[in-house]
Protein backbone atom coordinates (compact mmCIF):
# COMPACT_ATOMS: atom_id res chain seq x y z
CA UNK A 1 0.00 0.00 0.00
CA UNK A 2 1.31 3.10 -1.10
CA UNK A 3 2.13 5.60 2.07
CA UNK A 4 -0.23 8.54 1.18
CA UNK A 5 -2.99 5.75 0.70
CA UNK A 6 -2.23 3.87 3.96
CA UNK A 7 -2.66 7.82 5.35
CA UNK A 8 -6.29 7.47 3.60
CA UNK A 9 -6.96 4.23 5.07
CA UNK A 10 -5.73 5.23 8.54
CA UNK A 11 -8.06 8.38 8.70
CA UNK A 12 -11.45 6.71 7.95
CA UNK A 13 -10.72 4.31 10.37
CA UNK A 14 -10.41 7.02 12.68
CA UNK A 15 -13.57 8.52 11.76
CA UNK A 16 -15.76 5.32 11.45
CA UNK A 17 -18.14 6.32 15.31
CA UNK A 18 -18.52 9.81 13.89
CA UNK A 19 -18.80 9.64 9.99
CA UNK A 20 -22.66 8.96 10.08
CA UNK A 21 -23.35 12.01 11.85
CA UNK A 22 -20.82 14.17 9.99
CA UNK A 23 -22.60 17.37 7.94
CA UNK A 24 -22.08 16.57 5.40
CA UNK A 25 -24.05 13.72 5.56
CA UNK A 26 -26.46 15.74 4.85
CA UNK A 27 -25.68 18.34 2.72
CA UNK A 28 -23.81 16.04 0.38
CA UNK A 29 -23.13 12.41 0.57
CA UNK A 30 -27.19 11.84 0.83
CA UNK A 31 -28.04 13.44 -2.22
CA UNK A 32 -25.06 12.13 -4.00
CA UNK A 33 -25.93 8.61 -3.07
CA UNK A 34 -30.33 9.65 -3.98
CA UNK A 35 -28.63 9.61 -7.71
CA UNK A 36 -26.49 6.99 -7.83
CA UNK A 37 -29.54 4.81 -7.03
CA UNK A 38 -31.72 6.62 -9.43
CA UNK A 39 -29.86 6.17 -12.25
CA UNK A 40 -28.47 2.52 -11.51
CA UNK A 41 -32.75 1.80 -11.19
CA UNK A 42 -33.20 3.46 -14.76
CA UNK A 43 -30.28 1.62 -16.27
CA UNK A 44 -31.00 -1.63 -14.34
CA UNK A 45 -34.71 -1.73 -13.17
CA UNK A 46 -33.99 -5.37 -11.52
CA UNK A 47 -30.85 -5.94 -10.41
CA UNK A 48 -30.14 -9.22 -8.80
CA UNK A 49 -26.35 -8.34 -7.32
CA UNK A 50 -25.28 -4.73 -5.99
CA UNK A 51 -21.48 -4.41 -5.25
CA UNK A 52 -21.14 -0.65 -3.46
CA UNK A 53 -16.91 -0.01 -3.71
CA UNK A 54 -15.71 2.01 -1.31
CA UNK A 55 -19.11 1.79 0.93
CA UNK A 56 -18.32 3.47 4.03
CA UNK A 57 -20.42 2.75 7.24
CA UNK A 58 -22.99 1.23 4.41
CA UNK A 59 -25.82 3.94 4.42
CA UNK A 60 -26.33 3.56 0.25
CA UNK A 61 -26.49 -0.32 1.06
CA UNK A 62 -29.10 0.10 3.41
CA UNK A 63 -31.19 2.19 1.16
CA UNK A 64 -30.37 0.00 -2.04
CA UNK A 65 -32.09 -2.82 0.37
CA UNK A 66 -35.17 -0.85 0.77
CA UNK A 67 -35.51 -0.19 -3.09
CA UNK A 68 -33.95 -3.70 -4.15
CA UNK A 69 -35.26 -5.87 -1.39
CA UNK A 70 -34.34 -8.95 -3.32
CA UNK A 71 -30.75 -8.39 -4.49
CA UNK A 72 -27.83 -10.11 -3.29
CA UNK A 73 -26.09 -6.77 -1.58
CA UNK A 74 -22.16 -6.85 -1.29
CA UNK A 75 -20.24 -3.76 -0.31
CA UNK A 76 -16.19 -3.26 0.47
CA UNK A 77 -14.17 -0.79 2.20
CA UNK A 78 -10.08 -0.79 2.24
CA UNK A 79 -11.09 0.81 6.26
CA UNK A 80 -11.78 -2.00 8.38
CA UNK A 81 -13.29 0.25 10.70
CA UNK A 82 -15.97 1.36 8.43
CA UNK A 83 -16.70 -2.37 7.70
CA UNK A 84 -17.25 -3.15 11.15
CA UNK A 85 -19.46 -0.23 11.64
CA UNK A 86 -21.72 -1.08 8.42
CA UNK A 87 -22.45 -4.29 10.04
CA UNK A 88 -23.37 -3.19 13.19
CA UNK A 89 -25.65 -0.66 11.67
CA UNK A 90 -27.04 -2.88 8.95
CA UNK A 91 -28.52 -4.70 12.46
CA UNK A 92 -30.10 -8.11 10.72
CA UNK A 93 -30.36 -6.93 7.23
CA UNK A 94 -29.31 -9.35 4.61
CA UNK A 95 -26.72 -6.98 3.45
CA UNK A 96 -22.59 -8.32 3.72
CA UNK A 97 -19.29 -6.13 4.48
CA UNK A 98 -15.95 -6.88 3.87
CA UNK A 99 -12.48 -5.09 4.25
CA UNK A 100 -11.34 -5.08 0.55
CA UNK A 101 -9.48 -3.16 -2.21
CA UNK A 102 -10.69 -1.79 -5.39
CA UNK A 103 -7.94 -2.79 -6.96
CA UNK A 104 -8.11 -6.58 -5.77
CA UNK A 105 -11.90 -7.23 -5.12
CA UNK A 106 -12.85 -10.69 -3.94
CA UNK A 107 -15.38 -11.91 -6.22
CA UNK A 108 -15.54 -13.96 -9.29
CA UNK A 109 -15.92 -12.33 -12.95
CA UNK A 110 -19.66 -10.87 -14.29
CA UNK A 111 -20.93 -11.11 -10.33
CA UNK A 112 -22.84 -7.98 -10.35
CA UNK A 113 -25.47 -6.41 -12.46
CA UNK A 114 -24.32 -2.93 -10.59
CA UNK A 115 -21.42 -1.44 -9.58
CA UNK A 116 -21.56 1.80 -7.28
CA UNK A 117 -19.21 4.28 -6.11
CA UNK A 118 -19.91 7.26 -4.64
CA UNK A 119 -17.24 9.62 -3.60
CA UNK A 120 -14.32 7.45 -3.10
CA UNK A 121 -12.70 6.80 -6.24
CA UNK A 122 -10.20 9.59 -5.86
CA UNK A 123 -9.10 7.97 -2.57
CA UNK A 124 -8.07 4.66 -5.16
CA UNK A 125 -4.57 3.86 -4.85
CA UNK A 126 -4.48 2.93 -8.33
CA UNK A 127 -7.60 3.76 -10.62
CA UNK A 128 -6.54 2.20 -13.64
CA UNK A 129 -6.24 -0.84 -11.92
CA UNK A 130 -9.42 -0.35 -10.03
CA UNK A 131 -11.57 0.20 -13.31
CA UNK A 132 -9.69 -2.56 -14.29
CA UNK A 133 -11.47 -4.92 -11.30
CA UNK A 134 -14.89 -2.82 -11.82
CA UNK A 135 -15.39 -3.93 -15.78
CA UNK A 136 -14.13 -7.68 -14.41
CA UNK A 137 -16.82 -8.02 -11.87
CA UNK A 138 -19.78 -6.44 -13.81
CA UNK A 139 -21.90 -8.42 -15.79
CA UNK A 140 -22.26 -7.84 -19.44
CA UNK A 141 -25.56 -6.02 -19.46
CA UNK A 142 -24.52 -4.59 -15.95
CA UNK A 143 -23.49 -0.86 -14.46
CA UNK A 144 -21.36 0.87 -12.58
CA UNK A 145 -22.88 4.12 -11.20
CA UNK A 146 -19.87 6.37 -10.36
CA UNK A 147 -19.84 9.48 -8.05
CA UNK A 148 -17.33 11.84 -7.95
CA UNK A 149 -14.93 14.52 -8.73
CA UNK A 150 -14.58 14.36 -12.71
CA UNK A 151 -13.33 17.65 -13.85
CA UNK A 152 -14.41 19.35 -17.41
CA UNK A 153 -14.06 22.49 -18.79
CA UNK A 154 -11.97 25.23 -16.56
CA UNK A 155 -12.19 22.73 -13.74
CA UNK A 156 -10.11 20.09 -15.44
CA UNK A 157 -7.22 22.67 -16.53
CA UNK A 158 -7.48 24.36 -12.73
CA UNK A 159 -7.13 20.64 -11.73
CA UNK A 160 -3.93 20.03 -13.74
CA UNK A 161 -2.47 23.15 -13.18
CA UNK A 162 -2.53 22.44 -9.14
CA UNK A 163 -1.65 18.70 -9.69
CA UNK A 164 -4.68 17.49 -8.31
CA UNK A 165 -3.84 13.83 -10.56
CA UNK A 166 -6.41 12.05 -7.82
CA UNK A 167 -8.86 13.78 -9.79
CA UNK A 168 -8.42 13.15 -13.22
CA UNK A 169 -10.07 14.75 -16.15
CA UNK A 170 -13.10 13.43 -18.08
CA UNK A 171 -10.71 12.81 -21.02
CA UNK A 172 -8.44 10.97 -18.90
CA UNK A 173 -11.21 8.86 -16.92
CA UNK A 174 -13.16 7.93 -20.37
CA UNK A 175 -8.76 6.94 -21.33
CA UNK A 176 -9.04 4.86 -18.33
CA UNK A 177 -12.30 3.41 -18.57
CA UNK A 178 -11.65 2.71 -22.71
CA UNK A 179 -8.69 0.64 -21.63
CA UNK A 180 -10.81 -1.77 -19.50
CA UNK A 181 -13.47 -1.80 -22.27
CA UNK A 182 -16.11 0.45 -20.71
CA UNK A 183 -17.78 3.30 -21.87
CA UNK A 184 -20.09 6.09 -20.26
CA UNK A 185 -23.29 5.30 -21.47
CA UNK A 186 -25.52 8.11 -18.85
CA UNK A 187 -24.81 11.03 -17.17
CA UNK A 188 -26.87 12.95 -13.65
CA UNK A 189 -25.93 16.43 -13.05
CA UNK A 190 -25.34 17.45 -9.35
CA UNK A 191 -26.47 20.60 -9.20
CA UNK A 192 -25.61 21.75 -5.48
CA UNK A 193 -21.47 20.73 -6.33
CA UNK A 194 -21.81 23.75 -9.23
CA UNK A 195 -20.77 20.87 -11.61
CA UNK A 196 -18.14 19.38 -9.96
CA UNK A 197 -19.20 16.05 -9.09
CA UNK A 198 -20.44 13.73 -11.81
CA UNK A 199 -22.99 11.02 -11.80
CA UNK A 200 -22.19 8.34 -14.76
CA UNK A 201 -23.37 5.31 -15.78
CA UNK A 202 -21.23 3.29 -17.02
CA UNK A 203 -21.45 0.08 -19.36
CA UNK A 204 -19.35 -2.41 -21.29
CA UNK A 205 -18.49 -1.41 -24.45
């Protein structure tokens, strides 16, 4: 693990008892996550396996159950911490955690039907990779519903200029996601982030 990633890892952990009740909660993460499942229901009405990458204390897993009561529901976190908290708040929901990398995620190929992650890709320790294990695990008619900070425009030559490579361009992510044969394929503005985050859907090409 690469040290500034490890420095990722080690801070969620740290803020695994507080993150649910964190602002922005609220002003962000909850709205984010209302799109992600909006779109991955229009692209995939009736999904019968949801992998969430990157899923935190599990709060979009615990409303994915509510809309997709009978999908298998799988989520990782590299933050053991969060892990353990998503199970204790999932209480006896069918709904399974485990401590896992994007880049190495422990299922077999075409397992899911959607693929979500909100907000945590530009924590990845390496996204090429990642996308890599995304496309392997999706099924061929499947998504992945991706939130986060996808610069265009002024923002993606701001974002280069201040070397902010965690957050790569919308030329370099579509780069990224052409090399693991994936294409977007949908696209939910967000407009409280001014344009800054994007909501894609994203399918095999």
């Amino acid at each position: 693990m690469r040290r500034d990633h490890a420095h990722y890892v080690g801070r969620f952990d740290e803020w695994a008892s507080t993150y649910d009740r964190h602002w922005m909660q609220r002003w962000l993460f909850a709205p984010v996550q209302q799109v992600v499942l909006d779109l991955a229901s229009a692209e995939v009405p009736a999904p019968r396996a949801i992998l969430d990458v990157g899923c935190g204390t599990g709060r979009l897993m615990r409303t994915a159950h509510l809309r997709f009561p009978s999908a298998r529901l799988e989520g990782v976190d590299a933050a053991e911490s969060m892990v353990e908290e998503a199970r204790r708040a999932s209480g006896d929901a069918p709904l399974h955690f485990q401590q896992a990398f994007a880049e190495a995620l422990p299922f077999p190929d075409a397992s899911f039907d959607v693929v979500t992650s909100t907000l945590t890709f530009h924590h990845w320790a390496d996204q090429p990779r990642g996308v890599a294990e995304v496309a392997r695990v999706m099924t061929p008619g499947g998504r992945w519903v991706i939130a986060d900070f996808i610069a265009t425009g002024p923002a993606a030559l701001v974002a280069r200029l201040i070397g902010a490579h965690r957050f790569p361009s919308r030329n370099v992510f579509d780069a990224m996601l052409g090399g693991a044969g994936l294409r977007v394929v949908a696209r939910r503005p967000m407009r409280r982030t001014v344009g800054n985050v994007s909501v894609l859907a994203i399918a095999r090409r």
